[in-house]
C-alpha atoms as a PDB file:
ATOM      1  CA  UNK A   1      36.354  72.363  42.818  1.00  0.00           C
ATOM      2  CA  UNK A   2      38.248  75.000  41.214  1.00  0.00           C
ATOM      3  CA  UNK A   3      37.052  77.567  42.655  1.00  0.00           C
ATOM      4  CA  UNK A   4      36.901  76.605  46.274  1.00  0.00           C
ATOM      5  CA  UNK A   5      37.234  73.584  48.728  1.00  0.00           C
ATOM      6  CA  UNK A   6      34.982  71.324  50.763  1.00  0.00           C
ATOM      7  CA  UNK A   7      36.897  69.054  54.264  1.00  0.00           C
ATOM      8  CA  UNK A   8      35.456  67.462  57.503  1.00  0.00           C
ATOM      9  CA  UNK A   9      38.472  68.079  59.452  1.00  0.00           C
ATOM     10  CA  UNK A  10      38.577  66.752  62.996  1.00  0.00           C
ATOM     11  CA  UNK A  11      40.318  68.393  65.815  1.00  0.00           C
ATOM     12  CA  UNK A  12      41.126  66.905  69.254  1.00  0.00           C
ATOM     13  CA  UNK A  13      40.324  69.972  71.217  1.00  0.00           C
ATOM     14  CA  UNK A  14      38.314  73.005  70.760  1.00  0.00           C
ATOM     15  CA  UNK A  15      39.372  76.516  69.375  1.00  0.00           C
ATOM     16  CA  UNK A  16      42.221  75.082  66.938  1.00  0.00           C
ATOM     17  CA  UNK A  17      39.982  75.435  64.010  1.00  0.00           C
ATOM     18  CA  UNK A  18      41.543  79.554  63.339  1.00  0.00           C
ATOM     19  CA  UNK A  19      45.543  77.782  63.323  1.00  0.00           C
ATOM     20  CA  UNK A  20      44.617  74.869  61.572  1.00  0.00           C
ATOM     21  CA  UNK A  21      43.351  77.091  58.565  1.00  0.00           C
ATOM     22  CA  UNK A  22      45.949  79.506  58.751  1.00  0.00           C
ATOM     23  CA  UNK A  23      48.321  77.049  58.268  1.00  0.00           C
ATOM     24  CA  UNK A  24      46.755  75.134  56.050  1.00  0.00           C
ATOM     25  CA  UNK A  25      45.650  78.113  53.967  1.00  0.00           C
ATOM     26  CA  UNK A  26      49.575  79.045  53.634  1.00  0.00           C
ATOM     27  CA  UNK A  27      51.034  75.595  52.971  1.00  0.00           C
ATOM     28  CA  UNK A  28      48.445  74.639  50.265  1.00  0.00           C
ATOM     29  CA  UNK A  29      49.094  78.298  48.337  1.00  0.00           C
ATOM     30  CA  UNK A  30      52.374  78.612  48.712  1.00  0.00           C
ATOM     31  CA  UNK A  31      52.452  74.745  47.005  1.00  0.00           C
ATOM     32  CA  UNK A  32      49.945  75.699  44.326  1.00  0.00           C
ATOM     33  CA  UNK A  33      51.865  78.508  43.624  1.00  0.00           C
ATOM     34  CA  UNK A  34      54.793  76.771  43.490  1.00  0.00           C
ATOM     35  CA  UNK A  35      52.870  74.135  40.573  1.00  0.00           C
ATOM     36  CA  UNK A  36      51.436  76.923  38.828  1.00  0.00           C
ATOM     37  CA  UNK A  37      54.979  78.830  38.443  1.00  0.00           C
ATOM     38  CA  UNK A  38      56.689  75.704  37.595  1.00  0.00           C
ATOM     39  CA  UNK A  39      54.495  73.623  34.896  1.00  0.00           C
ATOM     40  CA  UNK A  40      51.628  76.486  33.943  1.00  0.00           C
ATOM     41  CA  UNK A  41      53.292  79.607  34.154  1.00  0.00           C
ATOM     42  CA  UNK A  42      51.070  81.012  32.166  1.00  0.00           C
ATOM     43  CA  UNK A  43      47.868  80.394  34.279  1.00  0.00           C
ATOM     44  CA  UNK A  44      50.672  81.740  37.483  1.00  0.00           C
ATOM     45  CA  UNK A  45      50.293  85.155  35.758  1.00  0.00           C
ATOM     46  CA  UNK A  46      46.729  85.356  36.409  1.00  0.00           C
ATOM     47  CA  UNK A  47      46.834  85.138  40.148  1.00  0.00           C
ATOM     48  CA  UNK A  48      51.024  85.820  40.529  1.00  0.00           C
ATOM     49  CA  UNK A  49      53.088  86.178  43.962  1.00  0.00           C
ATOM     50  CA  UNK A  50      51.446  89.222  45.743  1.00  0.00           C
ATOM     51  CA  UNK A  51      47.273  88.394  45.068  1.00  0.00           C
ATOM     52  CA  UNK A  52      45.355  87.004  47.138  1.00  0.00           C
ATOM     53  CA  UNK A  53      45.199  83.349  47.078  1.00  0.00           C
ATOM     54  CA  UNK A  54      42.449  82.510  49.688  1.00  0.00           C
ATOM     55  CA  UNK A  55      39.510  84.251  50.799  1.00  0.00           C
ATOM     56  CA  UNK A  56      40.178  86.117  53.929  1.00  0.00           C
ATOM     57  CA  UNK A  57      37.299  83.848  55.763  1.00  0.00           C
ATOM     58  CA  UNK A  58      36.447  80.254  55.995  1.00  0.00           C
ATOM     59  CA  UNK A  59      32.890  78.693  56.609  1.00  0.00           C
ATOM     60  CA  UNK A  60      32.571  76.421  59.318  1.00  0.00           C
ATOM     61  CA  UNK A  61      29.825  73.922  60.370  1.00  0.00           C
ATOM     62  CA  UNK A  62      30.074  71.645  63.476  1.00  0.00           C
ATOM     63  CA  UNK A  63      29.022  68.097  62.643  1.00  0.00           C
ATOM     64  CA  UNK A  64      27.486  66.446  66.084  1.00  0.00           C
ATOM     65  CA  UNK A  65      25.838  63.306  64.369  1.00  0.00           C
ATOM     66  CA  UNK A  66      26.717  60.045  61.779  1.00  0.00           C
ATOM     67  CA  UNK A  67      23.627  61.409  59.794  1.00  0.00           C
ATOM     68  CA  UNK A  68      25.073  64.975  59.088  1.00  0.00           C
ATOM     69  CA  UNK A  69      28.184  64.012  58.403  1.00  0.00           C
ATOM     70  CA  UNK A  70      26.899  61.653  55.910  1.00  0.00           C
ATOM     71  CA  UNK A  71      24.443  64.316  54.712  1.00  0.00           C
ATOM     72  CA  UNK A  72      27.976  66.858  54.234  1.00  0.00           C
ATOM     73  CA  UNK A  73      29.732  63.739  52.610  1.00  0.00           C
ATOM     74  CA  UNK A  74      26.915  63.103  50.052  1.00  0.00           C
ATOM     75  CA  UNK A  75      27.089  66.792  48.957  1.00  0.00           C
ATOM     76  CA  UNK A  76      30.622  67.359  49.047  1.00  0.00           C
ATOM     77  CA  UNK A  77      31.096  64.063  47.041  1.00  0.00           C
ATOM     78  CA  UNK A  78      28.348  65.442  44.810  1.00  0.00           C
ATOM     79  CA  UNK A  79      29.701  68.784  44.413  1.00  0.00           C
ATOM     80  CA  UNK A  80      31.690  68.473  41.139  1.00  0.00           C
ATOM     81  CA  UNK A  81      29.178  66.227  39.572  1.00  0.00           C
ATOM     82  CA  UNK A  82      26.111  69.497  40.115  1.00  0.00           C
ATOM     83  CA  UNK A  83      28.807  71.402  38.789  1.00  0.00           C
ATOM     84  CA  UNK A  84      29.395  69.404  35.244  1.00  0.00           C
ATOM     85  CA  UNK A  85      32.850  68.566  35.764  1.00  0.00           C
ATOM     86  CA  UNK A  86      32.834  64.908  36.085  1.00  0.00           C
ATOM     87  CA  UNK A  87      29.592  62.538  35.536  1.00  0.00           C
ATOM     88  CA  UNK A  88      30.480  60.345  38.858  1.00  0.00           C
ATOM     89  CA  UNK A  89      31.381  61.800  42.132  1.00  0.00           C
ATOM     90  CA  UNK A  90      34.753  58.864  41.665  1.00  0.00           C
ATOM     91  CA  UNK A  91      35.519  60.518  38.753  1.00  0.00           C
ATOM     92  CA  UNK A  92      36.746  63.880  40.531  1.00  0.00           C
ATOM     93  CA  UNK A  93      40.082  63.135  41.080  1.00  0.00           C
ATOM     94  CA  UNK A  94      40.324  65.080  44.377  1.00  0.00           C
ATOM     95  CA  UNK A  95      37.310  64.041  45.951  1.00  0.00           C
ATOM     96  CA  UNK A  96      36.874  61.244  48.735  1.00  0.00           C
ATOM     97  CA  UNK A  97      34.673  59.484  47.359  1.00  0.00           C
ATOM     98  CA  UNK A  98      36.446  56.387  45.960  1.00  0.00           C
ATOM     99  CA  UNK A  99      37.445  55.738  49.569  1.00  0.00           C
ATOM    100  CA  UNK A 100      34.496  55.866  50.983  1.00  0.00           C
ATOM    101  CA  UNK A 101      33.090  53.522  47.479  1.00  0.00           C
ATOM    102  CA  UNK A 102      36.260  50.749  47.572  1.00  0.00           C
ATOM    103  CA  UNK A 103      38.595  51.978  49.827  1.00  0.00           C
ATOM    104  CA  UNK A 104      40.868  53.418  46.866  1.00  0.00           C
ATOM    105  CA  UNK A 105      43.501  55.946  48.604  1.00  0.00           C
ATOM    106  CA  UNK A 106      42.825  59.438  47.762  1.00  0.00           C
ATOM    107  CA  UNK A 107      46.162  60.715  49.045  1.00  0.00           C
ATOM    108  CA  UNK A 108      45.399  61.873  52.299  1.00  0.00           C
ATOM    109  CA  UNK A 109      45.503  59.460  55.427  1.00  0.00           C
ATOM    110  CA  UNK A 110      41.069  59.053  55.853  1.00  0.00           C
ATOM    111  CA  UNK A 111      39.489  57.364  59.055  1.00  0.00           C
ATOM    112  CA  UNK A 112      35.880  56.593  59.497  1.00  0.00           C
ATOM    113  CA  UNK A 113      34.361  57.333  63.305  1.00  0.00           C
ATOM    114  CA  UNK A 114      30.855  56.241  62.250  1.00  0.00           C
END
């Protein structure tokens, strides 16, 4: 979305959720930023060095069964379609979903526990 992001992110012990966002929070703006300066510098201006890049806070929801995290799949995957970007969840280019539909890679290493 362009305006914010959706992940099922699992962690192999408790209370790493706060570092894994902070980090990931700084790695993924510092690289957008980088994009942005390099091939749109125009949109760059908009948002620049010093702003804010993130929101200060991050929503979490713990996922305890197959069923809800096929529920938070199925709206994540449908997110960009409610929105009128794309007319099949596939279509979104960063989305999931054509893993989950044929197994097409998405970029990021995905493994199914269900």
């Amino acid at each position: 979305m362009p305006d914010h992001v959706h992940a099922i992110v699992w962690l192999s012990a408790t209370a790493q959720l706060t570092r894994f966002m902070h980090g990931w929070k700084r790695m993924s703006s510092f690289r957008v930023r980088k994009w942005y300066r390099e091939n749109r510098a125009e949109y760059f201006d908009g948002f620049g060095e010093g702003a804010r890049f993130w929101q200060p806070k991050y929503y979490s929801f713990e996922i305890y069964t197959t069923q809800k995290l096929e529920e938070k799949l199925h709206y994540m995957h449908l997110n960009p379609v409610r929105a009128g970007l794309v007319n099949t969840a596939t279509d979104w280019r960063w989305s999931s979903s054509g893993w989950y539909d044929d197994r097409s890679t998405v970029g990021v290493p995905i493994e199914w526990v269900g």
